[in-house]
Every structure is written in C-alpha cells, then in structure tokens.
N, C-alpha and C. Protein backbone atom coordinates (compact mmCIF):
# COMPACT_ATOMS: atom_id res chain seq x y z
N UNK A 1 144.82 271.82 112.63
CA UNK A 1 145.38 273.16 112.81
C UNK A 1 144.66 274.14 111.90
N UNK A 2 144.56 275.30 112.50
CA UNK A 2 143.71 276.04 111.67
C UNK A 2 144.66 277.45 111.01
N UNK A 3 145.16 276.84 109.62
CA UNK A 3 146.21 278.03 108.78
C UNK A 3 146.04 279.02 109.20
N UNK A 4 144.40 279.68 108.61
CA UNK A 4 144.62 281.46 109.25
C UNK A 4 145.54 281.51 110.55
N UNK A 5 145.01 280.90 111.09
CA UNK A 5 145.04 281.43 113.01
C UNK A 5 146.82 281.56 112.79
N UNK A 6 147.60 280.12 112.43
CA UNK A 6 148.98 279.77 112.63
C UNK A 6 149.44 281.38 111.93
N UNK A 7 149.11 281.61 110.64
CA UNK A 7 149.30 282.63 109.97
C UNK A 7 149.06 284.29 110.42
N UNK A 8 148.33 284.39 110.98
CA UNK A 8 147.96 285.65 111.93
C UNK A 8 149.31 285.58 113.31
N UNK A 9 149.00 284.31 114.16
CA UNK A 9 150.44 284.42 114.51
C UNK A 9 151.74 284.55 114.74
N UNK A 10 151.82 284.06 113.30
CA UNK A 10 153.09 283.96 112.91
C UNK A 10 153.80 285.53 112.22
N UNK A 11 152.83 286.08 111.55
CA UNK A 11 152.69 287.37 111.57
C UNK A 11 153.26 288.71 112.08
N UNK A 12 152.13 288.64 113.11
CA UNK A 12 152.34 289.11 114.36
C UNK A 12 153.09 289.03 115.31
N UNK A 13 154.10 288.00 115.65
CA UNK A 13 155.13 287.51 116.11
C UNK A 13 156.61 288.46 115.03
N UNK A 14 156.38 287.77 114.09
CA UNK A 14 157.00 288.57 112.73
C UNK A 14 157.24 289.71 112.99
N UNK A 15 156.35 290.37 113.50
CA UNK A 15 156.15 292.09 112.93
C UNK A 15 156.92 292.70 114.69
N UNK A 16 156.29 292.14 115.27
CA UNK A 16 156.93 292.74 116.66
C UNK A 16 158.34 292.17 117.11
N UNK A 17 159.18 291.15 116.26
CA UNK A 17 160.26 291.21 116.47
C UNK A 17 161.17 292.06 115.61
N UNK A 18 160.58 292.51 114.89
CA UNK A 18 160.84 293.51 114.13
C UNK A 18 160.91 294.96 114.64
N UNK A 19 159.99 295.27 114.70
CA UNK A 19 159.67 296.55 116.06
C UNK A 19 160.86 296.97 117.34
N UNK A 20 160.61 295.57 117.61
CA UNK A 20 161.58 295.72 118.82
C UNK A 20 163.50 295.68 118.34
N UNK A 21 163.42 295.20 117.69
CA UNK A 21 164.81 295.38 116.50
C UNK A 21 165.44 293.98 117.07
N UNK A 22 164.88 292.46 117.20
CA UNK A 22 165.66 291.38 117.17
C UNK A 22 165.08 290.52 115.78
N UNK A 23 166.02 289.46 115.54
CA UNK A 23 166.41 288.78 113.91
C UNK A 23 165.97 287.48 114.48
N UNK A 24 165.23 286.88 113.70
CA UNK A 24 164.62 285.31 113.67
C UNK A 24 163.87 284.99 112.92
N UNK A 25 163.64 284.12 112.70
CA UNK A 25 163.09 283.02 111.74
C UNK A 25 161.78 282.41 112.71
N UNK A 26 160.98 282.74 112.34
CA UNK A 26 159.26 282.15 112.95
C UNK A 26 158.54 281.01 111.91
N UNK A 27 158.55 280.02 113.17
CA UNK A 27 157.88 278.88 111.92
C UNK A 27 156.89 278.37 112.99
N UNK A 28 155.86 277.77 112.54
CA UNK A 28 154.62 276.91 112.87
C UNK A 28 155.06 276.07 113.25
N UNK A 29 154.78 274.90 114.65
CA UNK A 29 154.96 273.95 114.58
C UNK A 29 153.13 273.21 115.07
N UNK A 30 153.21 272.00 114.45
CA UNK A 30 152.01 271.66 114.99
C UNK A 30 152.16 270.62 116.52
N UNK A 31 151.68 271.13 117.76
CA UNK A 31 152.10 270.25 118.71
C UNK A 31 151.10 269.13 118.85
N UNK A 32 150.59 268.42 117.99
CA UNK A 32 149.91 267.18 118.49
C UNK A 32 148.92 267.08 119.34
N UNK A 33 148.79 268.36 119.98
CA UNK A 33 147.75 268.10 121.30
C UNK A 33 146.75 268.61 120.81
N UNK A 34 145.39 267.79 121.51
CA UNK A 34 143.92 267.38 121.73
C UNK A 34 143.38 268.75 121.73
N UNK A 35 144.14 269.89 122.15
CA UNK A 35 143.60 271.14 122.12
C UNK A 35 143.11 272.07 120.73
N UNK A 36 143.96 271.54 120.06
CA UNK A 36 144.18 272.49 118.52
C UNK A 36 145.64 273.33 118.77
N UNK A 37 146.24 273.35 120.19
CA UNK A 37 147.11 274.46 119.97
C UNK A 37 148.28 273.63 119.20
N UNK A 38 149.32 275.35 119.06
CA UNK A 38 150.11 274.61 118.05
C UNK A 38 151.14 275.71 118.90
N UNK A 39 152.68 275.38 118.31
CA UNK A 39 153.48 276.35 118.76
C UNK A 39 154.15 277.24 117.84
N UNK A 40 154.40 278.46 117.91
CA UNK A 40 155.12 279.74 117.41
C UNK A 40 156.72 279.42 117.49
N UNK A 41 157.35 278.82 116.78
CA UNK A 41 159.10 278.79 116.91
C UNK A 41 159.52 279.89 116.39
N UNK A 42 160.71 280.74 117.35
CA UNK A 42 161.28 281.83 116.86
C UNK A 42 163.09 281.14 116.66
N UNK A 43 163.29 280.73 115.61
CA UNK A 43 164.47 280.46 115.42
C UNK A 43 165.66 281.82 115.60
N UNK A 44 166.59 281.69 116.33
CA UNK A 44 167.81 283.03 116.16
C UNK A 44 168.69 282.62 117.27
N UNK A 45 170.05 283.55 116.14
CA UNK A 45 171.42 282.83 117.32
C UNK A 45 171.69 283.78 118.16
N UNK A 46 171.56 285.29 117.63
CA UNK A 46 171.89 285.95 118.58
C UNK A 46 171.17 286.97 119.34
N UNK A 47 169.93 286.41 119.52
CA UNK A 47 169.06 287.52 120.07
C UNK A 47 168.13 286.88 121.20
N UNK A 48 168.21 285.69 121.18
CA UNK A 48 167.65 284.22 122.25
C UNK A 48 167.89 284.82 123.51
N UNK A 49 168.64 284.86 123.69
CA UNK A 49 168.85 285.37 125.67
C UNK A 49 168.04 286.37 126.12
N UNK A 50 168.21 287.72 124.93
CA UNK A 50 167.64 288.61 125.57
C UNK A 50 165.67 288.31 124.83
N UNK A 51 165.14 287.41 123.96
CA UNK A 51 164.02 287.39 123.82
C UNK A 51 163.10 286.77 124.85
N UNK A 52 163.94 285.47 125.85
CA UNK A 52 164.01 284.97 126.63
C UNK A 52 163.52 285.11 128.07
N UNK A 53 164.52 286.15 128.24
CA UNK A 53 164.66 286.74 129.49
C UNK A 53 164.84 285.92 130.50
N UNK A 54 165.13 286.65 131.64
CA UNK A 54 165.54 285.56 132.65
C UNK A 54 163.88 284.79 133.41
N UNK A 55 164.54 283.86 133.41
CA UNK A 55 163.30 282.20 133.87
C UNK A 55 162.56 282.47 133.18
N UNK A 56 162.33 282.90 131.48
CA UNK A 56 161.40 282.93 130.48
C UNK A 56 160.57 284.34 130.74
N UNK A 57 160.67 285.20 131.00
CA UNK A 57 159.82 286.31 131.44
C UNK A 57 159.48 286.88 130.57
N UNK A 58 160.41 287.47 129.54
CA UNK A 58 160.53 288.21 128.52
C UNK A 58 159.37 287.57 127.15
N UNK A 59 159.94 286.04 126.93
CA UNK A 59 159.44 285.70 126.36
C UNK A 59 157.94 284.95 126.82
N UNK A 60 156.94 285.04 127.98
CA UNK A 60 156.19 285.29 128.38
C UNK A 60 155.41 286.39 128.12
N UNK A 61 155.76 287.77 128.52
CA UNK A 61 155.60 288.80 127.92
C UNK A 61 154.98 288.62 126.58
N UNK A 62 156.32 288.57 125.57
CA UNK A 62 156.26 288.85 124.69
C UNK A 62 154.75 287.87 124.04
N UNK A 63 154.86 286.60 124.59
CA UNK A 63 153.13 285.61 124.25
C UNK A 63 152.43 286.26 125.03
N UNK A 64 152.14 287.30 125.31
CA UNK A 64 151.13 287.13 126.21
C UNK A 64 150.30 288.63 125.07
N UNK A 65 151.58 289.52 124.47
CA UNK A 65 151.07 290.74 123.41
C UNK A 65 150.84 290.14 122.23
N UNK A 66 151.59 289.06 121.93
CA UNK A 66 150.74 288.70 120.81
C UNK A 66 149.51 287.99 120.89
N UNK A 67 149.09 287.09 121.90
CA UNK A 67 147.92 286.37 122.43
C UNK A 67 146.99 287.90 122.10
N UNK A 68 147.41 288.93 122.40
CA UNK A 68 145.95 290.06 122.52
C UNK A 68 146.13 290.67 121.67
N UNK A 69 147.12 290.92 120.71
CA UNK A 69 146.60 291.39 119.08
C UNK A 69 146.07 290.14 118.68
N UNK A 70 146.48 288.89 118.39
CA UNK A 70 145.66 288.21 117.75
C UNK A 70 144.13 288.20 118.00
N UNK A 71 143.95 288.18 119.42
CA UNK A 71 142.54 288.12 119.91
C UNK A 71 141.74 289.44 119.30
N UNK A 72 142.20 290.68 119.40
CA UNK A 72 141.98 292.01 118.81
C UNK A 72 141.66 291.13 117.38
N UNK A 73 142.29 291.17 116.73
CA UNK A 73 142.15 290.79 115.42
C UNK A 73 141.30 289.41 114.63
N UNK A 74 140.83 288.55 115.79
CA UNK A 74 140.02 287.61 114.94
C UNK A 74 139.06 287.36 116.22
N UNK A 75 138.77 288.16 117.40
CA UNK A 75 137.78 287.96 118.12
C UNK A 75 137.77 286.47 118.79
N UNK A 76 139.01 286.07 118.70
CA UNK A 76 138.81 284.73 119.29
C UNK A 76 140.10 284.66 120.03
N UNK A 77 140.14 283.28 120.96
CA UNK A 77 141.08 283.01 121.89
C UNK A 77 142.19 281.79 121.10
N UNK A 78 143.07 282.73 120.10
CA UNK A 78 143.73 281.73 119.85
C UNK A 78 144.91 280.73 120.68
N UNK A 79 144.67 279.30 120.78
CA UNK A 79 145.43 278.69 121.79
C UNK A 79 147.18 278.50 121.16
N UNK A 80 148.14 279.19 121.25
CA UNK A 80 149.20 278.64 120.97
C UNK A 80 150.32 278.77 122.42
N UNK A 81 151.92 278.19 121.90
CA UNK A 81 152.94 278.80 122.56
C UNK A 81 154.08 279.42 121.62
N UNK A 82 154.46 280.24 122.66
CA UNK A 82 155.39 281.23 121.80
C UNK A 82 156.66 280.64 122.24
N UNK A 83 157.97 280.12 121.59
CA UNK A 83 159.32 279.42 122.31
C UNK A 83 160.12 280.09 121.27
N UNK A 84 160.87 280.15 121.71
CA UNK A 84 162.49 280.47 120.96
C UNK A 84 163.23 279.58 121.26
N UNK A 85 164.03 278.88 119.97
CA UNK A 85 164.92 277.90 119.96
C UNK A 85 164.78 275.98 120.65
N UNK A 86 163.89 276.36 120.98
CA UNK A 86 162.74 275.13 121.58
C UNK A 86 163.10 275.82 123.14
N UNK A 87 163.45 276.45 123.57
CA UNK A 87 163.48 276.68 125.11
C UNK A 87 162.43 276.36 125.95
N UNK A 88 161.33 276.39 125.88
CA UNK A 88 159.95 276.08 126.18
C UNK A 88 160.17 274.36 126.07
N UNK A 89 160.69 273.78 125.19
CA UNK A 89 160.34 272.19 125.30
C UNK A 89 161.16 271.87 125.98
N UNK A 90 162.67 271.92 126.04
CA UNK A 90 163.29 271.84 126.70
C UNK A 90 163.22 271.65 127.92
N UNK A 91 162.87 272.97 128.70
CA UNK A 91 162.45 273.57 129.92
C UNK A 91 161.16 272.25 130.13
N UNK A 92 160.60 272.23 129.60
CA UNK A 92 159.51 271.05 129.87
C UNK A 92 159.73 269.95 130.04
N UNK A 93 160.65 269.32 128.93
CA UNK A 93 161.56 268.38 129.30
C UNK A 93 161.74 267.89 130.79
N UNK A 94 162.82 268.90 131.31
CA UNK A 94 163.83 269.20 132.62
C UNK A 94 162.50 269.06 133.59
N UNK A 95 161.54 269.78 133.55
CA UNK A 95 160.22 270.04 134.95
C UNK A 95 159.90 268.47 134.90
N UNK A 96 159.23 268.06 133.82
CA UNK A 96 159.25 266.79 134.41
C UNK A 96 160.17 265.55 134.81
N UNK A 97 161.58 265.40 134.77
CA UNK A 97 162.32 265.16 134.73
C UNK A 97 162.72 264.93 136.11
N UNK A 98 162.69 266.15 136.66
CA UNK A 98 162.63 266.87 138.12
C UNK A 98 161.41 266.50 138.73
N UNK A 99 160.56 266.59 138.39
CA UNK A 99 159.38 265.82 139.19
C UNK A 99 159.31 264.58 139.45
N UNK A 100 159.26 263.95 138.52
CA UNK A 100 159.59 262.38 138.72
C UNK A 100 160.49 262.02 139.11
N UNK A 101 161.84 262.62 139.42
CA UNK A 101 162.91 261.83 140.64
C UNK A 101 162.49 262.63 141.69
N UNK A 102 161.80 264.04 142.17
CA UNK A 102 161.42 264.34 143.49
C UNK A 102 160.46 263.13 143.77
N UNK A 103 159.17 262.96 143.09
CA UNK A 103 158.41 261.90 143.68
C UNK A 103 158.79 260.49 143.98
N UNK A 104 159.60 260.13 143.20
CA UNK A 104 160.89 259.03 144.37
C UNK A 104 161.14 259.14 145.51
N UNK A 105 161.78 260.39 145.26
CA UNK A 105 162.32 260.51 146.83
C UNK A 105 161.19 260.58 147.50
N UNK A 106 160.34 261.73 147.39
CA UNK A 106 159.15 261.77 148.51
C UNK A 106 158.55 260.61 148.64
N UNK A 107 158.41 259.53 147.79
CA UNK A 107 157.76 258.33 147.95
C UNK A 107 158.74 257.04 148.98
N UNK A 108 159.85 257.24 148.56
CA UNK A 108 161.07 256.55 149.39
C UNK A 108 161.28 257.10 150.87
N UNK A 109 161.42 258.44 151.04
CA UNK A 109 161.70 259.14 152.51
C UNK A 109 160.80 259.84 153.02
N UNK A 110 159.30 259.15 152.16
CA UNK A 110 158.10 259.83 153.08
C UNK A 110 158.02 261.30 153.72
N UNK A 111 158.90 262.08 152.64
CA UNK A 111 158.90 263.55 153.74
C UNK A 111 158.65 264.47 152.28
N UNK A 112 158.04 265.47 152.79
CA UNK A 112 157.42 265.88 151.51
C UNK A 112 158.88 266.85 151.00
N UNK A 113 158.57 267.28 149.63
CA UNK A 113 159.52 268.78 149.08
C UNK A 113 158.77 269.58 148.25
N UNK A 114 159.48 270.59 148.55
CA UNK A 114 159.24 271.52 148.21
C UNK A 114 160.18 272.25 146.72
N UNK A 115 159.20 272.21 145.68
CA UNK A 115 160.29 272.92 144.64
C UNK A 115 160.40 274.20 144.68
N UNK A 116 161.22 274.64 143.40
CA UNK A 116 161.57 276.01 143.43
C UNK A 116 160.86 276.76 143.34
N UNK A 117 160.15 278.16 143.01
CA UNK A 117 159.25 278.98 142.23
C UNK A 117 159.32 278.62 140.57
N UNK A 118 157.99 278.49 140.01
CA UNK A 118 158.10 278.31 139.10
C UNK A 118 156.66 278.98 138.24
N UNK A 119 156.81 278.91 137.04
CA UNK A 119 155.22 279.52 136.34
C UNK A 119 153.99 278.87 136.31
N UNK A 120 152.82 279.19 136.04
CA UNK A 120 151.75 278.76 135.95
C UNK A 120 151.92 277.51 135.46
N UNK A 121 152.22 277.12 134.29
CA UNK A 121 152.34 276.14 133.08
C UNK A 121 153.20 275.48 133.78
N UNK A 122 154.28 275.50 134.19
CA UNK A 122 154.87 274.39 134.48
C UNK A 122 154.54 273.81 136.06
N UNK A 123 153.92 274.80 136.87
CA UNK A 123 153.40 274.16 138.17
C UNK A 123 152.21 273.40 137.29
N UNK A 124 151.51 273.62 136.62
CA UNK A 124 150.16 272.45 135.74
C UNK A 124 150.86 271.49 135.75
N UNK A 125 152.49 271.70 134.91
CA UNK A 125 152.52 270.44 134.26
C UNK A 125 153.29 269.61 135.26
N UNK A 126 153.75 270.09 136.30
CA UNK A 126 154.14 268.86 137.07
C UNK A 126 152.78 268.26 138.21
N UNK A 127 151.74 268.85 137.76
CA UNK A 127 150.38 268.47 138.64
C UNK A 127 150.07 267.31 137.99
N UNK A 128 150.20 267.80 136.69
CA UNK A 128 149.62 266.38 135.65
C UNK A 128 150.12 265.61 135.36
N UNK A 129 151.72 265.48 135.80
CA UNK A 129 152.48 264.49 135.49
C UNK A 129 152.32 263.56 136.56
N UNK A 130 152.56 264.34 137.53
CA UNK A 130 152.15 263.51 139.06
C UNK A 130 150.46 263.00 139.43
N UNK A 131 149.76 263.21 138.30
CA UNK A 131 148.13 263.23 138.89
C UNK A 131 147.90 261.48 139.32
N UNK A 132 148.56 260.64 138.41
CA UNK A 132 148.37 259.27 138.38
C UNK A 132 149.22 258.34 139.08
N UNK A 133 150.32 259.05 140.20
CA UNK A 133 150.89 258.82 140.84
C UNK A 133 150.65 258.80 142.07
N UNK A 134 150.17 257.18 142.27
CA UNK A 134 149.28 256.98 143.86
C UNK A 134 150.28 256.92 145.16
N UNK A 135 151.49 257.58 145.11
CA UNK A 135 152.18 257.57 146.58
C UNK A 135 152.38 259.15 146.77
N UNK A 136 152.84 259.78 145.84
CA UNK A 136 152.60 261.12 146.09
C UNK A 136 151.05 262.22 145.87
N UNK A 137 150.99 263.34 146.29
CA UNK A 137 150.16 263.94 145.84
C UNK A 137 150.93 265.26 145.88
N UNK A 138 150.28 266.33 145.46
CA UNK A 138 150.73 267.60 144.59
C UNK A 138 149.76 269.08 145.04
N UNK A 139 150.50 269.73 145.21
CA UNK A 139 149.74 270.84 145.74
C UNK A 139 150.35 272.32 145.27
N UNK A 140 149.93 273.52 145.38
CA UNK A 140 150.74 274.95 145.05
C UNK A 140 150.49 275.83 145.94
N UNK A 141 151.43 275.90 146.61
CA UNK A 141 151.56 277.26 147.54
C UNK A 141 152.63 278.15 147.31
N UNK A 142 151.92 279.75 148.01
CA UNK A 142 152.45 281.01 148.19
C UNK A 142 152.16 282.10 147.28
N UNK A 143 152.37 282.97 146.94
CA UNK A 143 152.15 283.91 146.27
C UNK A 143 152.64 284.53 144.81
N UNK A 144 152.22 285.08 144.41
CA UNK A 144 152.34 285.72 142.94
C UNK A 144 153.62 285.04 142.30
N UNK A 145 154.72 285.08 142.46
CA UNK A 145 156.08 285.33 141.29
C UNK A 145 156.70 283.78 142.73
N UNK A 146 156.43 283.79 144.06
CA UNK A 146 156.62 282.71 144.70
C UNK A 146 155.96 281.65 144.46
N UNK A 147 155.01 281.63 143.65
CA UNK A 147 154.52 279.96 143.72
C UNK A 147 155.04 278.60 143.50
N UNK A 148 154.55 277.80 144.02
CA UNK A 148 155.73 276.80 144.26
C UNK A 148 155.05 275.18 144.34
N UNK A 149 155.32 274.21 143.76
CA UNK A 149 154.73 273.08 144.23
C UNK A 149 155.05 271.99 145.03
N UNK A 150 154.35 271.51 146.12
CA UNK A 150 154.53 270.63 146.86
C UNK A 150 154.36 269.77 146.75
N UNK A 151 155.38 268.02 146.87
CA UNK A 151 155.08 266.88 146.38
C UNK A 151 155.10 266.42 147.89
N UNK A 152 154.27 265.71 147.81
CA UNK A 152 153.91 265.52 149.63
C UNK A 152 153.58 263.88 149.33
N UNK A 153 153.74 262.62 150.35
CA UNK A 153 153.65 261.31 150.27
C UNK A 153 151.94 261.16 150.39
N UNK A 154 151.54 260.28 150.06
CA UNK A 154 149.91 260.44 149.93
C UNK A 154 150.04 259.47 151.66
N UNK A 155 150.33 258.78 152.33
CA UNK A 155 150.40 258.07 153.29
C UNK A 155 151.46 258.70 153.73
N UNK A 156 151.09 258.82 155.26
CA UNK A 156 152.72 259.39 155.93
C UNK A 156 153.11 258.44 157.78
C-alpha cells in the first residue's frame, strides 16, 4: 500500500464530507488485492443513507470526485473504493451470493435469467465469479442505468 496515496485520500474524502456538512470517521483499509487498491471506510451513524444514496449512487458520485481531485493532485490513477459502513462489502457479499444460487438454477432448469439492473462493478463481479463455471455462461445486456446480466446454461 502506498501511505501518501491512502493519505491524500483519506484527506480528501475528509475535507468533502465536511463541505457537504455530513460527520464520519474515514479510515484506510488495506483490501488484499493483487491490484494495490485499498479501500476508503467512512464510518457514521447518522448520515449513511443519505451518503449512500439510493442503489449506491450518491456514494458513487461521491468516489468518483474524489478519484479526480486525487488524480488532479498526484497525476496519477489512484486505484481505491470509497464505502460507508462496509455497504460496498456487504452489497458484494449479497451479488455473489445471488449469483451462485441463480447459476443453480440456470444449470438445473436449463433456462437462462435474467438479473436485476445493476453497476459496472458488480455486473464484473458476478462475470468473474461465474467465469470458472462450466454449465453456465454470463453475458450484459441493455443500456446505460439498465444494464443487466445474463446467466444463460452453456448447453441447452
């Protein structure tokens, strides 16, 4: 993990929940992964919902302004995630969770499904959960804020 970077983040995260007038506690976590990234925890009891937003939007947003001051500020692409209260792991949790009993079924009743709309990151991560799973296969259709993934039987 590379201190500055966590520290510029953490920062900056800092300063714009401030701005915006919500209360939390921002800590580093290091996530283990092969990437270098690490995650931004915004600890708080009563300001989570609305940092949140509904199906994570807000707090999307909100990673996506600090992703470009940081970048502004050290010329580089720092890799992190921004979560409040672990909502982000959680939520990650549940996607795969949900994937792996859809690909049951699609593997048991040979008929494909269709999930809900969901974000970039978590249509990845149910691609990659399913990548090594030789009865189903995985696909994303429709448009912008509709995208959606399809677990389809690899044999039909």
């Amino acid at each position: 993990m590379d201190k500055k970077n966590n520290q510029i983040v953490k920062s900056l995260t800092e300063k714009l929940l401030k701005i915006i007038g919500f209360e939390g506690e921002v800590e580093i976590i290091d996530s283990k992964d092969e990437d270098n990234k690490f995650i931004c925890n915004i600890k708080t009891q009563k300001d989570a919902s609305f940092i949140i937003g509904q199906n994570g939007d807000n707090l999307q947003a909100l990673q996506h302004v600090v992703r470009l001051l940081a970048r502004k500020q050290t010329d580089e692409n720092i890799k992190f995630i921004l979560d409040v209260n672990s909502y982000k792991k959680d939520q990650e949790a549940s996607v795969v969770e949900l994937a792996k009993s859809l690909a049951k079924q699609v593997a048991l009743e040979k008929k494909a499904v269709v999930m809900r709309p969901m974000s970039a990151y978590n249509r990845r991560l149910v691609h990659m959960v399913l990548a090594d799973n030789d009865e189903v296969t995985t696909e994303s259709t429709g448009n912008d804020d509709d995208r959606r993934v399809v677990i389809k039987p690899t044999s039909l």
